[in-house]
C-alpha atoms as a PDB file:
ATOM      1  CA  UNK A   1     -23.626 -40.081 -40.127  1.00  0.00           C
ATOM      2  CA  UNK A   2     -26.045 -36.886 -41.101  1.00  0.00           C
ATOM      3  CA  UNK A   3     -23.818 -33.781 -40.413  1.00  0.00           C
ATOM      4  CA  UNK A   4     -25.937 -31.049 -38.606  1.00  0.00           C
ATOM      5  CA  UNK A   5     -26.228 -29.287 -41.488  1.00  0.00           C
ATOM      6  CA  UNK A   6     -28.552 -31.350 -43.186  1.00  0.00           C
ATOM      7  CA  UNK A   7     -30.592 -31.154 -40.188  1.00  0.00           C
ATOM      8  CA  UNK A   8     -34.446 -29.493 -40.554  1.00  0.00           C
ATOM      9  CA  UNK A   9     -35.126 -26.110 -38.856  1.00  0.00           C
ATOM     10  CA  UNK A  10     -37.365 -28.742 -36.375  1.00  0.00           C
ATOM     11  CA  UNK A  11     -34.514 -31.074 -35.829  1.00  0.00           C
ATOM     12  CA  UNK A  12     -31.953 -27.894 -34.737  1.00  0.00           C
ATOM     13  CA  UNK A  13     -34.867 -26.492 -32.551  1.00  0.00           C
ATOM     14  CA  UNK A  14     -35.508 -29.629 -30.718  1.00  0.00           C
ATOM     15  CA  UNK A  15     -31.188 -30.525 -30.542  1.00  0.00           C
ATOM     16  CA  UNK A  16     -31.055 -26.496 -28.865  1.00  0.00           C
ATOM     17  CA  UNK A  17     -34.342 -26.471 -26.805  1.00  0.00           C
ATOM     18  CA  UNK A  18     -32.965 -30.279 -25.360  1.00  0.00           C
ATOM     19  CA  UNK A  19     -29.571 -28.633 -24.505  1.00  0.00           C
ATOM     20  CA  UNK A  20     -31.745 -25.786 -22.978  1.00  0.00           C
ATOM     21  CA  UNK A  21     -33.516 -28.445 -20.652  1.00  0.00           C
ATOM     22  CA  UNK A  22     -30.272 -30.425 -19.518  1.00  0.00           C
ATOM     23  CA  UNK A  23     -28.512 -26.746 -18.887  1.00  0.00           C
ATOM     24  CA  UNK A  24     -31.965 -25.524 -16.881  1.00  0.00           C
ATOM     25  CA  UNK A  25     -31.567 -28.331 -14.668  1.00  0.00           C
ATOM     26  CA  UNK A  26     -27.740 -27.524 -13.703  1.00  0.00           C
ATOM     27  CA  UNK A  27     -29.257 -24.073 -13.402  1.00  0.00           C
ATOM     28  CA  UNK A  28     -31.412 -25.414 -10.555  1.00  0.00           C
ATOM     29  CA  UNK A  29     -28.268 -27.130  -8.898  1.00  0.00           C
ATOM     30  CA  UNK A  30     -26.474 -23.990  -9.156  1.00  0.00           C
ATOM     31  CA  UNK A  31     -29.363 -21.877  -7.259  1.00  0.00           C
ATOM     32  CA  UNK A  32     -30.076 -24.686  -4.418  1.00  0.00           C
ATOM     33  CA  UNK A  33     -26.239 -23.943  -3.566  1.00  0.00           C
ATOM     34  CA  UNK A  34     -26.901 -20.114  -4.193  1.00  0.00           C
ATOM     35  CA  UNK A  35     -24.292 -18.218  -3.227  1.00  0.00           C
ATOM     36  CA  UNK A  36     -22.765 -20.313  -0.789  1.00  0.00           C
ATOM     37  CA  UNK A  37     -19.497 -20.814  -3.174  1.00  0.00           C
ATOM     38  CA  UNK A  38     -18.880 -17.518  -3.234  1.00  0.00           C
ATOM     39  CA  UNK A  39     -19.558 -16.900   0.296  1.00  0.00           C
ATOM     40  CA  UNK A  40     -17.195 -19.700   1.241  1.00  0.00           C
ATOM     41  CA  UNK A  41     -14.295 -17.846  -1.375  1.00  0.00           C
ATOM     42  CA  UNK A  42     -14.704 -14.526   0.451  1.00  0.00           C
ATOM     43  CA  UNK A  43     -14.533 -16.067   3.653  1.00  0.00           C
ATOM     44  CA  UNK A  44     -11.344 -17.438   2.665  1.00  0.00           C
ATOM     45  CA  UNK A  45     -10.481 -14.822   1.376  1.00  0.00           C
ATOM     46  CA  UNK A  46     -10.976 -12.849   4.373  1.00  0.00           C
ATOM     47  CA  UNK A  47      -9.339 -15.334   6.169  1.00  0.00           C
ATOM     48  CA  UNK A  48      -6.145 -15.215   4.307  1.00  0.00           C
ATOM     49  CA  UNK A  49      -6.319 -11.469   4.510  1.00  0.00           C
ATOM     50  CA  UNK A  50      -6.516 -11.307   8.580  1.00  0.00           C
ATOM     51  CA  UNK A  51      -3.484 -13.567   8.706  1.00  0.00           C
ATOM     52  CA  UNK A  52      -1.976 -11.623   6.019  1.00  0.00           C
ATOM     53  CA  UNK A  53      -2.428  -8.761   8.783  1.00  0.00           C
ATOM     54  CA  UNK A  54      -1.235 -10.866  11.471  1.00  0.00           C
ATOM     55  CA  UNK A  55       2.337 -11.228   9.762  1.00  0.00           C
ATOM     56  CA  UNK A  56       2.712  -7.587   9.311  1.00  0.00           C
ATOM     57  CA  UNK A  57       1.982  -6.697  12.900  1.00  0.00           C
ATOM     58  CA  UNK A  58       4.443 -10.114  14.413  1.00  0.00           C
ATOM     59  CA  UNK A  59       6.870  -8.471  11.773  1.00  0.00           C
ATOM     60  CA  UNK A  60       6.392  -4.522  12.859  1.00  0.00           C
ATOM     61  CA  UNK A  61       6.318  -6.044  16.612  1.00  0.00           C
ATOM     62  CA  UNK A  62       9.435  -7.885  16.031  1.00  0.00           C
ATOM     63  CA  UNK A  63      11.081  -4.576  14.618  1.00  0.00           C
ATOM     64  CA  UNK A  64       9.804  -2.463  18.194  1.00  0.00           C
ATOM     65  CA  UNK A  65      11.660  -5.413  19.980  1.00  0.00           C
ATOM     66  CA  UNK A  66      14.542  -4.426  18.291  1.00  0.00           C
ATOM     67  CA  UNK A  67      14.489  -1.021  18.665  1.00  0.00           C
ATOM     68  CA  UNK A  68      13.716  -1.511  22.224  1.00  0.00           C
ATOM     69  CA  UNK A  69      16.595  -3.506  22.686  1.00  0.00           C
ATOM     70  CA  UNK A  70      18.624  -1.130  21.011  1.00  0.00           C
ATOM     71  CA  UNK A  71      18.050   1.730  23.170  1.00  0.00           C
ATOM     72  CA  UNK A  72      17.982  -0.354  26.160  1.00  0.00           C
ATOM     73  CA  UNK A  73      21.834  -1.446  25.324  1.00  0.00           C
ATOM     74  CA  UNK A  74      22.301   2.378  24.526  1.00  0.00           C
ATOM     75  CA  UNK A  75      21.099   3.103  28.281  1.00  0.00           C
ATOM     76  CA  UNK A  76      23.251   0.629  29.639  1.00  0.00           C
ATOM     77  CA  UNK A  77      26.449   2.366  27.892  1.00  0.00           C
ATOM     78  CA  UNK A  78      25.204   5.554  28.832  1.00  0.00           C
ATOM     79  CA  UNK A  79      25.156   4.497  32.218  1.00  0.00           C
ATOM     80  CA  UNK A  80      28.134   2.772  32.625  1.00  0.00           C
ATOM     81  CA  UNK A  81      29.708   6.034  30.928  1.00  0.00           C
ATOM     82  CA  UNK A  82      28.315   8.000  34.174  1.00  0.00           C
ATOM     83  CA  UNK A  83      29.922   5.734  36.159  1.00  0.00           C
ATOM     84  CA  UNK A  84      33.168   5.883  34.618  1.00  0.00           C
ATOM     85  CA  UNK A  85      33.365   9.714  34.815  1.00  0.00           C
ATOM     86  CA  UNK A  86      32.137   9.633  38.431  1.00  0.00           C
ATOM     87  CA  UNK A  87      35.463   8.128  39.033  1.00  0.00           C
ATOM     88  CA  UNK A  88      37.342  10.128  36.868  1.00  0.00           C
ATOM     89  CA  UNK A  89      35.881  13.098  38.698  1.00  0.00           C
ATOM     90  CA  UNK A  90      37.296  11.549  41.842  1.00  0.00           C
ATOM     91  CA  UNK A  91      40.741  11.921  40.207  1.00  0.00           C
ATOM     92  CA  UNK A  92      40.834  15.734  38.321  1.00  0.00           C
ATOM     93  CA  UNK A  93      43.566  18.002  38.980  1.00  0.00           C
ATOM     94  CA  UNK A  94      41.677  20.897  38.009  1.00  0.00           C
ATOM     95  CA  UNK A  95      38.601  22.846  37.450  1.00  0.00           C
ATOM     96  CA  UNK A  96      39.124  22.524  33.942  1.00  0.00           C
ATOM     97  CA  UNK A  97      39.119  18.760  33.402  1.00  0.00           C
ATOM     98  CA  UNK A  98      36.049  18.396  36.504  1.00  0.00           C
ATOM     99  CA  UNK A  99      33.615  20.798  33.921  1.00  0.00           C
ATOM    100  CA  UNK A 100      34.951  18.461  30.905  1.00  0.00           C
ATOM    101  CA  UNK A 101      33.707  15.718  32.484  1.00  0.00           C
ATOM    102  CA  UNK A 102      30.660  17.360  34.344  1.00  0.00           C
ATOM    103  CA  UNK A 103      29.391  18.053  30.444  1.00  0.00           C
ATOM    104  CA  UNK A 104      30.258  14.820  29.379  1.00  0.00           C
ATOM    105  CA  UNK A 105      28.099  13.058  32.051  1.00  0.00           C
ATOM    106  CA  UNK A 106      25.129  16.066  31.380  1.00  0.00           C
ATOM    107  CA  UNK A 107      25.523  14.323  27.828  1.00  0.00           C
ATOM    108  CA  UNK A 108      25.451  10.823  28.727  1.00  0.00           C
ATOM    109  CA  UNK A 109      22.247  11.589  31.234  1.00  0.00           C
ATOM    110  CA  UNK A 110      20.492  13.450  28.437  1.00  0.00           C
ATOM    111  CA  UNK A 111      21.220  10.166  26.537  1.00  0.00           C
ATOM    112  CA  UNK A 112      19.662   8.048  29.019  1.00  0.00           C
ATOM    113  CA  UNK A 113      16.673   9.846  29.397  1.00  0.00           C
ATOM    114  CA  UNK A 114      16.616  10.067  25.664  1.00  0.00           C
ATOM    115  CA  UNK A 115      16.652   6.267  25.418  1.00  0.00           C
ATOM    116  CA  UNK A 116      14.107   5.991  28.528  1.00  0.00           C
ATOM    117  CA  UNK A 117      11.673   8.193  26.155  1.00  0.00           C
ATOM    118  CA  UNK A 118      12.238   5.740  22.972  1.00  0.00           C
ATOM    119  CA  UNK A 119      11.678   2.647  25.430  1.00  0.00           C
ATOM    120  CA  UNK A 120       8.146   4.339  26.693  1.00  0.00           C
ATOM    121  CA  UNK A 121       6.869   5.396  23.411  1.00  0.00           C
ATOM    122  CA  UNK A 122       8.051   1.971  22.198  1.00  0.00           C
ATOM    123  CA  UNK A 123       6.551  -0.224  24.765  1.00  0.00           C
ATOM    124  CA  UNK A 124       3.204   1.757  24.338  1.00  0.00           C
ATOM    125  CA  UNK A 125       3.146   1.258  20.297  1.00  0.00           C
ATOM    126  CA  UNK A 126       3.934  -2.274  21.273  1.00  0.00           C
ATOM    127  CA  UNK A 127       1.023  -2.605  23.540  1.00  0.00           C
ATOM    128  CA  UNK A 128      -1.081  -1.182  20.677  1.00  0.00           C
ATOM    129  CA  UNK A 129       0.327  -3.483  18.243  1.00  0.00           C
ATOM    130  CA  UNK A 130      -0.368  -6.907  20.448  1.00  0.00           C
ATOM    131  CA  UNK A 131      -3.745  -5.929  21.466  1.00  0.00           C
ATOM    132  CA  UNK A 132      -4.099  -5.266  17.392  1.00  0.00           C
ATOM    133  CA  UNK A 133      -3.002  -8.837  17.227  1.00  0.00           C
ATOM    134  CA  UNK A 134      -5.683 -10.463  19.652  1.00  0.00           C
ATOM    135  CA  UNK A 135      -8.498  -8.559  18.090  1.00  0.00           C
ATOM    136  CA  UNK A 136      -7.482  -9.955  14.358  1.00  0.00           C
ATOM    137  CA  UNK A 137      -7.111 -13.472  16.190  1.00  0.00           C
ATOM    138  CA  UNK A 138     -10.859 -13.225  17.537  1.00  0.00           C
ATOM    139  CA  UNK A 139     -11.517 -12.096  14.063  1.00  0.00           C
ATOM    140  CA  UNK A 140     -10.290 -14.558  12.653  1.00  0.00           C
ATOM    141  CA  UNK A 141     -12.005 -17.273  15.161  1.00  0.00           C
ATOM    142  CA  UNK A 142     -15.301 -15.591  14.256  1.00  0.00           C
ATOM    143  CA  UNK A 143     -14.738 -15.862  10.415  1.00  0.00           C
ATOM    144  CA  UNK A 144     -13.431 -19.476  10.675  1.00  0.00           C
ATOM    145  CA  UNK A 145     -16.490 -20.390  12.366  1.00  0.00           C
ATOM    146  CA  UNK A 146     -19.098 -18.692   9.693  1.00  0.00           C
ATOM    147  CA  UNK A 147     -16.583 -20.479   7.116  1.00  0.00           C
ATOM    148  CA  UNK A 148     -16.928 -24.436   8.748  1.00  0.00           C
ATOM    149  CA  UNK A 149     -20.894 -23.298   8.650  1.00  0.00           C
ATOM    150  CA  UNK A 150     -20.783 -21.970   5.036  1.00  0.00           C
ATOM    151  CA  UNK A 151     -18.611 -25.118   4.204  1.00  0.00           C
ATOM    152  CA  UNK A 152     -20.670 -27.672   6.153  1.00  0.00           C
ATOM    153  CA  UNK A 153     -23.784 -26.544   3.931  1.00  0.00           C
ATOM    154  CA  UNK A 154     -21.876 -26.491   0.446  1.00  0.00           C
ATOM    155  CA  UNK A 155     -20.533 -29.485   1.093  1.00  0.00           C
ATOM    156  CA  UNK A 156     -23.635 -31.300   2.155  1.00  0.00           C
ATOM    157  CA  UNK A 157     -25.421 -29.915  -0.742  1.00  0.00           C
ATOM    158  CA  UNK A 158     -22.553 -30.558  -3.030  1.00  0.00           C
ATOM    159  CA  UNK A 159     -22.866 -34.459  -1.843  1.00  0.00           C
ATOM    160  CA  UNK A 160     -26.624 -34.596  -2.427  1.00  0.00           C
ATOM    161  CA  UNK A 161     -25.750 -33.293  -5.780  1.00  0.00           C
ATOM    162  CA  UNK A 162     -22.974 -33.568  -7.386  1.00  0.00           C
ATOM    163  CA  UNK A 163     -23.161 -37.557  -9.111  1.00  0.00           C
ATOM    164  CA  UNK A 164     -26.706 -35.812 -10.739  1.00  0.00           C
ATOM    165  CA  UNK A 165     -24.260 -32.777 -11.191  1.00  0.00           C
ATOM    166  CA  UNK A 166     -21.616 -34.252 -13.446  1.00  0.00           C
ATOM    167  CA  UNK A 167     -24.285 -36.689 -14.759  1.00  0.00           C
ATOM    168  CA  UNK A 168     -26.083 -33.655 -16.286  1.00  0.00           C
ATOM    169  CA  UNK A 169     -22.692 -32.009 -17.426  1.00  0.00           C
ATOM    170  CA  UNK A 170     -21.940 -35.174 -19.181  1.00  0.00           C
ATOM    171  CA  UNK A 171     -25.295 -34.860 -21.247  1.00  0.00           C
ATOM    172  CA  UNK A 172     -24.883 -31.082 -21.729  1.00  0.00           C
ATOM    173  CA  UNK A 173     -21.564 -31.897 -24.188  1.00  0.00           C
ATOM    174  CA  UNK A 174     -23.392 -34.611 -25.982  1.00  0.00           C
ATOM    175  CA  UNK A 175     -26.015 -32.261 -26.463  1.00  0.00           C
ATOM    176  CA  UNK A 176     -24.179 -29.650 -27.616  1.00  0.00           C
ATOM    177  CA  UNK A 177     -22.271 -31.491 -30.384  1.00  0.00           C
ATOM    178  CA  UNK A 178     -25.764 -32.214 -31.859  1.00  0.00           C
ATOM    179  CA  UNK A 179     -26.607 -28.575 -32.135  1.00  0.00           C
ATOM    180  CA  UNK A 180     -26.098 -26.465 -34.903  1.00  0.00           C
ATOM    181  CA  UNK A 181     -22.727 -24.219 -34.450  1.00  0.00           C
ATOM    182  CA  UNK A 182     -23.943 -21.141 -35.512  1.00  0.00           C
ATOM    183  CA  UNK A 183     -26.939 -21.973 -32.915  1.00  0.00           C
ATOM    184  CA  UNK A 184     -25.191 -22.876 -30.734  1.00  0.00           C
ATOM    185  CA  UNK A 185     -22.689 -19.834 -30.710  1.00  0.00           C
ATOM    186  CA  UNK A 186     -26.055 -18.040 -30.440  1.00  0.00           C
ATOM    187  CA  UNK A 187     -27.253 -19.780 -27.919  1.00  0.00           C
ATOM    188  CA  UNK A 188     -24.267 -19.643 -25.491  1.00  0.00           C
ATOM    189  CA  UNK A 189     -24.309 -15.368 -26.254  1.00  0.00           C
ATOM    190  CA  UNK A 190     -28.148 -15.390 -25.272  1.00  0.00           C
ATOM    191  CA  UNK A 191     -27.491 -17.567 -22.081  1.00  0.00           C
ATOM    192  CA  UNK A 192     -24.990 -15.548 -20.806  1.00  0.00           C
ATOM    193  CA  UNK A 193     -26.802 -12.702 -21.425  1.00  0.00           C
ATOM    194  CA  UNK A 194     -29.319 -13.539 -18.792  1.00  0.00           C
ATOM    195  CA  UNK A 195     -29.054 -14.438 -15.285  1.00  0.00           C
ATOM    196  CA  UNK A 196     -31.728 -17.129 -15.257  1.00  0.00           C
ATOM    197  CA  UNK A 197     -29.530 -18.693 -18.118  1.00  0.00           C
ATOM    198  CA  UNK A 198     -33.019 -19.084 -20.649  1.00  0.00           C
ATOM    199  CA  UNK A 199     -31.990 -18.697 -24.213  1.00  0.00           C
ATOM    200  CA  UNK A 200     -34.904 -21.056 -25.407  1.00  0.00           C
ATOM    201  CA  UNK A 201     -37.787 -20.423 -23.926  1.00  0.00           C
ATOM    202  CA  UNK A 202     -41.527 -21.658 -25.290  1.00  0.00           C
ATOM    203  CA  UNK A 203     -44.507 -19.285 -26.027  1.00  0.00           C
ATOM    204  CA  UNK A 204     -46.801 -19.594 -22.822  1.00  0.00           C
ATOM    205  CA  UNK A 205     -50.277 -17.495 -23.151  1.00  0.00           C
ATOM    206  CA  UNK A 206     -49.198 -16.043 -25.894  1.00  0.00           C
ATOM    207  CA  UNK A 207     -46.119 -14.491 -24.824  1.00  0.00           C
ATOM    208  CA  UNK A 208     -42.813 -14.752 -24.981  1.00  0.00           C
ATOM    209  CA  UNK A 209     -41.236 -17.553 -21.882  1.00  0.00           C
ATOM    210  CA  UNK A 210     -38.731 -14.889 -21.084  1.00  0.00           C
ATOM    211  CA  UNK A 211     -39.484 -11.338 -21.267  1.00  0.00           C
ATOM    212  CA  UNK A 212     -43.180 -12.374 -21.099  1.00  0.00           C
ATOM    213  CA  UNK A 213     -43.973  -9.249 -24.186  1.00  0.00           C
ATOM    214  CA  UNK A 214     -46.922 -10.491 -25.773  1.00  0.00           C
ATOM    215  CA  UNK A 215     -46.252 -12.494 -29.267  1.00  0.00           C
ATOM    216  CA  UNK A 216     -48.323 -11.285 -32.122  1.00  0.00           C
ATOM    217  CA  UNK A 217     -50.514 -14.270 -33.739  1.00  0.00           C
ATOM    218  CA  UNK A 218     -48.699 -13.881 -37.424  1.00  0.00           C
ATOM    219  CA  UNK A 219     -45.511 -14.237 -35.400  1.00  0.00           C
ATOM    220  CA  UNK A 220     -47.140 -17.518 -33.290  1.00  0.00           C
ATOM    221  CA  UNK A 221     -47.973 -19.294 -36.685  1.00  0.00           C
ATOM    222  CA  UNK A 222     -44.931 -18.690 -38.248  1.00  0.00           C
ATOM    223  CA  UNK A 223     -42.772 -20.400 -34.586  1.00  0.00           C
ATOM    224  CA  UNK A 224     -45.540 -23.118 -34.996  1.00  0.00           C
ATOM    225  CA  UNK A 225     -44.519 -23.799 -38.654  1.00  0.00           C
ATOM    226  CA  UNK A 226     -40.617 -24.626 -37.877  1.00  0.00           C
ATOM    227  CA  UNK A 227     -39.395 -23.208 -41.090  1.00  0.00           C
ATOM    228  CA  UNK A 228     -37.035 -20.643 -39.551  1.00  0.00           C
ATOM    229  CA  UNK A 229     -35.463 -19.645 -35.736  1.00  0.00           C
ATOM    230  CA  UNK A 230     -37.379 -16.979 -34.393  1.00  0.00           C
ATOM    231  CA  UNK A 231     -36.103 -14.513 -31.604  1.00  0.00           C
ATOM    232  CA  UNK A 232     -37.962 -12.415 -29.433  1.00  0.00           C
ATOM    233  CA  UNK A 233     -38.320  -9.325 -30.494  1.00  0.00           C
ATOM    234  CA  UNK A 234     -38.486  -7.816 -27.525  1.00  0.00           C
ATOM    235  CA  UNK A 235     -35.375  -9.926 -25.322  1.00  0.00           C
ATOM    236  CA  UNK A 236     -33.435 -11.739 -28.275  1.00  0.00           C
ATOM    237  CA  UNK A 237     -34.337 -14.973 -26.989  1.00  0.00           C
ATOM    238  CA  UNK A 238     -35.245 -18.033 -29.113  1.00  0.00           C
ATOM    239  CA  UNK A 239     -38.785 -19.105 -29.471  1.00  0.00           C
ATOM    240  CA  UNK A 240     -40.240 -22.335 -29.642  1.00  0.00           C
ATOM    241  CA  UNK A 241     -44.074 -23.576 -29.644  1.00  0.00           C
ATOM    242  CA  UNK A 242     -45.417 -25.052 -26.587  1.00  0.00           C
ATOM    243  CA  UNK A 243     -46.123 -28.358 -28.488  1.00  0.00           C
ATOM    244  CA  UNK A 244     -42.297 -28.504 -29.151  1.00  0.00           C
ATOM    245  CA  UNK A 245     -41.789 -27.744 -25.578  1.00  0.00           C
ATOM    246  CA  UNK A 246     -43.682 -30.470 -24.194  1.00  0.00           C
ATOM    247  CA  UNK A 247     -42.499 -32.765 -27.194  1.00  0.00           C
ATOM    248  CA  UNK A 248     -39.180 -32.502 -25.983  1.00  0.00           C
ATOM    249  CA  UNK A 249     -40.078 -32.764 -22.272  1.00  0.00           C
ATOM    250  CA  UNK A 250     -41.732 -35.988 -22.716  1.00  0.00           C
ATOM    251  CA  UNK A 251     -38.963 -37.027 -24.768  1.00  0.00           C
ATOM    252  CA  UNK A 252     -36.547 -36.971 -21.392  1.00  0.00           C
END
């Protein structure tokens, strides 16, 4: 078996531009879903952040329950403290212990009107928190409903596609171990330089297939010749010759 470094300049060109074609096409896939995976990942995303928020507010309402209860049992002492002097103030003996007791029930009263305030502001911030609640359930209802549209697409789009998907995937690594490692290193830098993914692109009207700067004639002959790999000048990209192009597009 011919290692790929006995290959000719021609044979590495046609093993990259090849690779170029199969990638193109998963390119294609890609764009038909757009951004449709990503929209779906937010919306999950989102999603998992609104019940996230849900959580916080059942755990901050659970803590006002508390604290509502807490003062409410506080009242109750405070009340049955009232009572208790009441009848102790039946039973004084002198002026003395009825104003010990007087203060001590002025105390206790302060202390359930304290405990009344805690309840109000409580049961208001409670209020607040539950109707916080219902709006971040309707939010959520709204996003879970964009999400079964979003998925509903991918999905259907994802069925159409992916057997050709992993078909094409399949062919990219067989191309790849054909191609020259140093041009193929290359090639994957270029590619993921550029969002179309075009690290190979053909001479078309006498310009460069990617940055579309115009090719100077001397430069034309020399792609045409297939002694060396030629970049771009202008975008870095490798050049081939159109007759290469359509050699190798006939040759799929």
């Amino acid at each position: 078996m011919a290692s790929v470094k006995d290959f000719s300049v021609e044979e590495k060109l046609t093993a990259v531009l090849a690779l170029q074609k199969i990638d193109s096409k998963i390119d294609d896939i890609k764009t038909l879903k757009g951004e449709l995976p990503m929209e779906v990942k937010d919306l999950e995303d989102e999603i998992a952040g609104l019940q996230t928020r849900i959580n916080n507010i059942d755990a901050e309402i659970g803590n006002i329950n508390t604290f509502v209860e807490t003062k409410s049992n506080a009242k109750k002492d405070a009340l049955a403290l009232i009572k208790k002097y009441e009848k102790q103030q039946d039973n004084v003996k002198n002026n003395r212990e009825f104003e010990a007791i007087s203060k001590e029930m002025e105390m206790q009263e302060l202390e359930v009107k304290l405990n009344d305030k805690h309840i109000k502001d409580a049961t208001y911030e409670l209020k607040d928190r539950t109707n916080a609640r219902l709006k971040t359930e309707e939010k959520i209802q709204v996003v879970e409903e964009s999400l079964k549209v979003k998925r509903t697409e991918l999905e259907k789009i994802t069925a159409d596609t992916d057997k050709e998907e992993k078909a094409l995937a399949k062919k990219s690594a067989e191309a790849k171990e054909k191609v020259d490692p140093r041009l193929l290193s290359a090639y994957d830098r270029i590619r993921s330089s550029y969002r179309n993914g075009l690290a190979v692109v053909p001479i078309m009207r006498d310009s460069c297939g990617g940055c579309f700067n115009v090719i100077p004639p001397q430069r034309q002959s020399e792609i045409r010749q297939h002694k060396k790999i030629i970049v771009c000048e202008h975008c870095g990209r490798i050049l081939v010759d159109i007759d290469l192009n359509d050699k190798v597009n006939n040759a799929k």
